[in-house]
C-alpha atoms as a PDB file:
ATOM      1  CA  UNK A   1       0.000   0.000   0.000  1.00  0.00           C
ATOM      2  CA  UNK A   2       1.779   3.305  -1.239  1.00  0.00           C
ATOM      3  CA  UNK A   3       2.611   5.478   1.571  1.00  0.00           C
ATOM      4  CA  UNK A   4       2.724   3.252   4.283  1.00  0.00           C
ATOM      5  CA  UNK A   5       5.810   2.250   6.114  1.00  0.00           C
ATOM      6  CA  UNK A   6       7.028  -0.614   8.183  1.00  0.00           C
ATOM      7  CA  UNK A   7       7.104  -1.452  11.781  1.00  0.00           C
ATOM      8  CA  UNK A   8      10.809  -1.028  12.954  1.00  0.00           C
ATOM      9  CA  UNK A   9      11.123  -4.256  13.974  1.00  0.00           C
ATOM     10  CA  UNK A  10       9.995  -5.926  10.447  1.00  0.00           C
ATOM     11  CA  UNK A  11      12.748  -3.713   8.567  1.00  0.00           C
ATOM     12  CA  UNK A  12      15.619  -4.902  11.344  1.00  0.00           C
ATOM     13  CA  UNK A  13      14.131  -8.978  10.935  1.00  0.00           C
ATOM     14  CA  UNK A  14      14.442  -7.808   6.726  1.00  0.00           C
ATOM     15  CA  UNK A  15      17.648  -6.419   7.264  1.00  0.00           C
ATOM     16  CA  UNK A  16      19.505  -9.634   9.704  1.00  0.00           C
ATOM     17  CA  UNK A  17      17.575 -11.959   6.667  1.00  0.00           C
ATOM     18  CA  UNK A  18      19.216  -9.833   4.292  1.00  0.00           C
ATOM     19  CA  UNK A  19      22.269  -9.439   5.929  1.00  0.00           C
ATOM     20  CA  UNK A  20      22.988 -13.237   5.772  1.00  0.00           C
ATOM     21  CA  UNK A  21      22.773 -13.418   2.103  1.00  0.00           C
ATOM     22  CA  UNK A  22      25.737 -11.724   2.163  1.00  0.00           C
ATOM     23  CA  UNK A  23      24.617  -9.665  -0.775  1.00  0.00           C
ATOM     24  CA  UNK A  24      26.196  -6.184  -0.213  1.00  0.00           C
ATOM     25  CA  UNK A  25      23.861  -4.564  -2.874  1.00  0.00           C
ATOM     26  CA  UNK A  26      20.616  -5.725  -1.129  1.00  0.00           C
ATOM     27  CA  UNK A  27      22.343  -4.714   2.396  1.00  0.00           C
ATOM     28  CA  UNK A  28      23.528  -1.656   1.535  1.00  0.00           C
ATOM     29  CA  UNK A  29      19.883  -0.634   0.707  1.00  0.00           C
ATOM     30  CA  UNK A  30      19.150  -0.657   4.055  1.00  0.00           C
ATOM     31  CA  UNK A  31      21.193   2.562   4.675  1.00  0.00           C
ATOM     32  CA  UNK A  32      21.369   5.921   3.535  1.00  0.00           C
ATOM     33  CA  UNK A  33      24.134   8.578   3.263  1.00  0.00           C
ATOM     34  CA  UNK A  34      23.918   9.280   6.545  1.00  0.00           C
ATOM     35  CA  UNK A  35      23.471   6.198   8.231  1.00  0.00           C
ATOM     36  CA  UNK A  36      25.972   4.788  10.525  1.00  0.00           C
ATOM     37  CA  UNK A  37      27.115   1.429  12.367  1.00  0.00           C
ATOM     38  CA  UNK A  38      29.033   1.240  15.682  1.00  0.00           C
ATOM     39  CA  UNK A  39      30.774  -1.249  17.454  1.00  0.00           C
ATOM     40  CA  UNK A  40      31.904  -1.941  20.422  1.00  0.00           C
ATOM     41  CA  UNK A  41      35.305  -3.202  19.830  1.00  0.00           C
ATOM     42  CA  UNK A  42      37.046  -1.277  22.307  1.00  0.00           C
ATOM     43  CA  UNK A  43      40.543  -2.230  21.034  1.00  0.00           C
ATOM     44  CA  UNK A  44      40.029  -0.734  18.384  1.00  0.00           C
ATOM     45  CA  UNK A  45      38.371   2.738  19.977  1.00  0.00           C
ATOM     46  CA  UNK A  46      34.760   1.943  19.184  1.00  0.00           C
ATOM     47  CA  UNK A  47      35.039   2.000  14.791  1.00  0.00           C
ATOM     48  CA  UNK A  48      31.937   3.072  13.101  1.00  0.00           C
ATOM     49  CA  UNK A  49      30.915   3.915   9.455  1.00  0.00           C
ATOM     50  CA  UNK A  50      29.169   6.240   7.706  1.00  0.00           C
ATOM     51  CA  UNK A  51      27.054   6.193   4.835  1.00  0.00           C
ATOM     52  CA  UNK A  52      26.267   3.397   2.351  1.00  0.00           C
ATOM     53  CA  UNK A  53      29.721   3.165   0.911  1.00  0.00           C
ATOM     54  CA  UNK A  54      31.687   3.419   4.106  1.00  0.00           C
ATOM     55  CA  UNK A  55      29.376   0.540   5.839  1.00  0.00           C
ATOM     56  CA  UNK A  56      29.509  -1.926   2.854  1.00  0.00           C
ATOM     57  CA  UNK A  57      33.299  -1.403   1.253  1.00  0.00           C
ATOM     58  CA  UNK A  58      34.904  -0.220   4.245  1.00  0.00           C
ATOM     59  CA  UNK A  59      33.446  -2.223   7.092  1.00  0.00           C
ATOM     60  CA  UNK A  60      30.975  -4.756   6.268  1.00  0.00           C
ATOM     61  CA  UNK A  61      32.798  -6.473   2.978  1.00  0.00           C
ATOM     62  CA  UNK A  62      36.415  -6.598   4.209  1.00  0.00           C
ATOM     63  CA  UNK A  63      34.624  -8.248   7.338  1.00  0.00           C
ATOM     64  CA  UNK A  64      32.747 -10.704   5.994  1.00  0.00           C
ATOM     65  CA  UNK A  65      35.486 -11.973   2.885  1.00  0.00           C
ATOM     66  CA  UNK A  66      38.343 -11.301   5.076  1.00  0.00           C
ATOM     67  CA  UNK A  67      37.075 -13.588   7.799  1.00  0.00           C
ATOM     68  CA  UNK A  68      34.450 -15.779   7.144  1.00  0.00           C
ATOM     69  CA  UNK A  69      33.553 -18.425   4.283  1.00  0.00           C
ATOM     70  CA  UNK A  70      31.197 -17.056   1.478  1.00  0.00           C
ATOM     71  CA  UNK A  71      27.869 -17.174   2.604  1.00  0.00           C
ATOM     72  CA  UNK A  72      28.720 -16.936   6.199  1.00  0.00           C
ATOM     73  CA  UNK A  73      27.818 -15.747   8.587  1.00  0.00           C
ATOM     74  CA  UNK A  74      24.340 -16.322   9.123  1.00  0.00           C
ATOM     75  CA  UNK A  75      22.193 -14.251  12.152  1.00  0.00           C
ATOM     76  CA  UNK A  76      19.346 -15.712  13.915  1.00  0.00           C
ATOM     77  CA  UNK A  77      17.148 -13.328  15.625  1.00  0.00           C
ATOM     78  CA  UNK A  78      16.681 -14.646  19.538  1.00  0.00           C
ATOM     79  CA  UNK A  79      14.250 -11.700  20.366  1.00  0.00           C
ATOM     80  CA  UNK A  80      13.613  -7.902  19.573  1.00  0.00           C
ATOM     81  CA  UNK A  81      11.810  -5.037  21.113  1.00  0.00           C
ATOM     82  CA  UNK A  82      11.089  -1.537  20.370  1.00  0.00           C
ATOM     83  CA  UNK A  83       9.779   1.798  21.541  1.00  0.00           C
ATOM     84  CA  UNK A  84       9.166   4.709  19.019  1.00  0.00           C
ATOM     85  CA  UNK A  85      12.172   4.005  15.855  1.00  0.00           C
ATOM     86  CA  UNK A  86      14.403   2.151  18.019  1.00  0.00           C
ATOM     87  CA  UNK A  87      14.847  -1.432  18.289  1.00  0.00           C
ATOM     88  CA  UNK A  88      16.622  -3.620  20.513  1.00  0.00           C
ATOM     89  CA  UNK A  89      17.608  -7.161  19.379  1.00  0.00           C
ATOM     90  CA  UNK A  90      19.468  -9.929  21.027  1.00  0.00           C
ATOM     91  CA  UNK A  91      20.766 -12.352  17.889  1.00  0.00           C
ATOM     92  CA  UNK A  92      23.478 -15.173  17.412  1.00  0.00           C
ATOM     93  CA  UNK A  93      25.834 -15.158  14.741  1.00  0.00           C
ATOM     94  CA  UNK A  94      27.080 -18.777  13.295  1.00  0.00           C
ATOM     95  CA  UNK A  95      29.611 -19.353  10.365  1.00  0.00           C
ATOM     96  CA  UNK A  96      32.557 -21.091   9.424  1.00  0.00           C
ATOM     97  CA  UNK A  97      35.576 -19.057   9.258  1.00  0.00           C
ATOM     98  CA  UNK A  98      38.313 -19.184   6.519  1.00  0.00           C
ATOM     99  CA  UNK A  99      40.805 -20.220   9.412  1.00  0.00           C
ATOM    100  CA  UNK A 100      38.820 -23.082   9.485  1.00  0.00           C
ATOM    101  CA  UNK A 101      37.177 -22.427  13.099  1.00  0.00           C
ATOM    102  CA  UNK A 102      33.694 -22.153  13.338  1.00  0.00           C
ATOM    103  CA  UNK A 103      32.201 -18.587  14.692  1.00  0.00           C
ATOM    104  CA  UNK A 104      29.169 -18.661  16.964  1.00  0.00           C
ATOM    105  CA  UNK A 105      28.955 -15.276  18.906  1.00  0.00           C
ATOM    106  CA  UNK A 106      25.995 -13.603  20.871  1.00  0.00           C
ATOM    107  CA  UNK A 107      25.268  -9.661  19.989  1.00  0.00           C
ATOM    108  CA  UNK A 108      22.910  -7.065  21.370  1.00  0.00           C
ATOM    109  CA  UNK A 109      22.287  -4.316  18.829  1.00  0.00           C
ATOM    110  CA  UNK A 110      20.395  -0.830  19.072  1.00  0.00           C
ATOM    111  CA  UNK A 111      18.537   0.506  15.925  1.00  0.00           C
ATOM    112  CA  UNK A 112      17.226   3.757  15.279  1.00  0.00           C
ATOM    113  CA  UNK A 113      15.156   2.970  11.841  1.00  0.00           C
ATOM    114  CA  UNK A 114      13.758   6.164   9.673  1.00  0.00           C
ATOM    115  CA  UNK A 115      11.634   4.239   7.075  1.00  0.00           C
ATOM    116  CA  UNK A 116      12.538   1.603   5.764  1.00  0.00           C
ATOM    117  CA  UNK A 117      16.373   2.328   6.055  1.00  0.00           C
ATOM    118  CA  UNK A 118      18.707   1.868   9.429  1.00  0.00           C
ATOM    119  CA  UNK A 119      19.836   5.099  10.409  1.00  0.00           C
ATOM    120  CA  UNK A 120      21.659   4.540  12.997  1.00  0.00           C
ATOM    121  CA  UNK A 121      22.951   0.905  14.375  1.00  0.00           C
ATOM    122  CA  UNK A 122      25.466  -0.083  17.389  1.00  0.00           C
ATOM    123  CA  UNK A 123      26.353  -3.590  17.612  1.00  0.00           C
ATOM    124  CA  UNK A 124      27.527  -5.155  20.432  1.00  0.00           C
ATOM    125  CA  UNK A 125      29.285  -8.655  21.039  1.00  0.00           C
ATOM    126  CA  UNK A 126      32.362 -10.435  22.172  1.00  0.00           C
ATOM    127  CA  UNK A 127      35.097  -8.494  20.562  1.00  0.00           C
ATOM    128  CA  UNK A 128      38.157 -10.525  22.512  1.00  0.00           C
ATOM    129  CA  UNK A 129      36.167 -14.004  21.540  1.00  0.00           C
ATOM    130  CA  UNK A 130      35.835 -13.037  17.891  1.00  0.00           C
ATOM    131  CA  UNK A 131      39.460 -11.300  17.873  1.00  0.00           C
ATOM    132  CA  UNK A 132      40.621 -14.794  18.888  1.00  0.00           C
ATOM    133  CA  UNK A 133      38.525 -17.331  17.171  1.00  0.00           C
ATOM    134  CA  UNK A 134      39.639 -15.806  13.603  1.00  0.00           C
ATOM    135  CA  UNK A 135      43.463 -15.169  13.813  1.00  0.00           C
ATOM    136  CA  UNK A 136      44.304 -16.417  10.384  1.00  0.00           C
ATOM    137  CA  UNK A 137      46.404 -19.870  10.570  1.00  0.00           C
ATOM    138  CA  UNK A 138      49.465 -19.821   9.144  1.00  0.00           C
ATOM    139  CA  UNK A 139      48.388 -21.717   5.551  1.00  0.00           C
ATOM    140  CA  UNK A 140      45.643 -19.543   5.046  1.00  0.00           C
ATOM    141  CA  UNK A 141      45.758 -17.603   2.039  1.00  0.00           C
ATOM    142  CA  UNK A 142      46.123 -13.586   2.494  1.00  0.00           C
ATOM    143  CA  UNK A 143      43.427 -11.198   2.575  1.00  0.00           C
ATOM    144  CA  UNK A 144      43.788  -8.680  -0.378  1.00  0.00           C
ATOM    145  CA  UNK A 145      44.976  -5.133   0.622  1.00  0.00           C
ATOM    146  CA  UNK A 146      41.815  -3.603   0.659  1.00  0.00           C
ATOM    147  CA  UNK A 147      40.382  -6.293   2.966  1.00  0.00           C
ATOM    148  CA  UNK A 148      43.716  -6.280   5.052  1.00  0.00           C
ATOM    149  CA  UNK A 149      43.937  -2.872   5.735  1.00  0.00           C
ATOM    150  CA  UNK A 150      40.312  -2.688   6.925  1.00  0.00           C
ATOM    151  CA  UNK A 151      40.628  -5.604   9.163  1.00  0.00           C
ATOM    152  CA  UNK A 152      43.693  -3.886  10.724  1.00  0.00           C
ATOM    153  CA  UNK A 153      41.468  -0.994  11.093  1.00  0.00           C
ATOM    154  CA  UNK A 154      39.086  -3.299  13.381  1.00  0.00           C
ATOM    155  CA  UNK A 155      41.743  -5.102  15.475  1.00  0.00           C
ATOM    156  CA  UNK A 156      42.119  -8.003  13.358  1.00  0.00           C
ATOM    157  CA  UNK A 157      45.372  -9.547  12.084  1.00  0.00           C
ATOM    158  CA  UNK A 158      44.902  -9.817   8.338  1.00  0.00           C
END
């Protein structure tokens, strides 16, 4: 129906379901210029992004090929609650990571949604567990630069 929008909580469940596809076109529609993710990893002084560009090809990409297996990882949604535009959301991540370890980490993750875009998203979860769990081994193949660099960025080796 033209004109109507979403609950905030359907566009974050669209968003995790999209976000496992691993298809950075389809994600990246869920921000806007001015959109921006957080998170938490305090060894690296709390990184963020901003805008669509800066969350896929800076953050999001070089996270996801630089660490896990194509296709992975994938988010189940535990619960979610909201008040207003924001939504709170307790989720699991699982995946198999291109050290060969497999990734299962708990996050908590705040969401101010203006439409049917995420305007403004902090993620929280283990840092020092998923710091740990996906230290490349030492016959894995290297990360290009791109990738590399932006993992430094984070706090990962690369």
């Amino acid at each position: 129906m033209p004109g109507t929008q979403s609950h905030p909580e359907d566009v974050l469940r669209r968003f995790f379901a999209t976000l496992s596809t691993g298809d950075y076109a389809a994600i990246g529609e869920f921000f806007g210029d001015e959109s921006v993710w957080e998170v938490n990893n305090v060894v690296a002084g709390h990184p963020g992004a901003r805008g669509r560009r800066a969350i896929i090809e800076d953050f999001l990409q070089p996270v996801r090929d630089g660490l896990f297996e194509p296709g992975d990882p994938k988010v189940e949604v535990v619960r979610m609650f909201s008040a207003g535009n924001w939504v709170a959301a307790q989720t699991i991540a699982r995946g198999s990571l291109r050290n060969g370890n497999s990734y299962e980490n708990s996050y908590a993750w705040f969401a101010q949604i203006d439409g049917e875009q995420v305007r403004f998203l902090k993620e929280y979860m283990d840092t020092s567990y998923a710091l740990e769990i996906s230290r490349p081994n030492p016959d894995q193949q290297a990360a290009d630069e791109h990738v590399a660099e932006q993992l430094r960025r984070l706090g990962h080796e690369a």
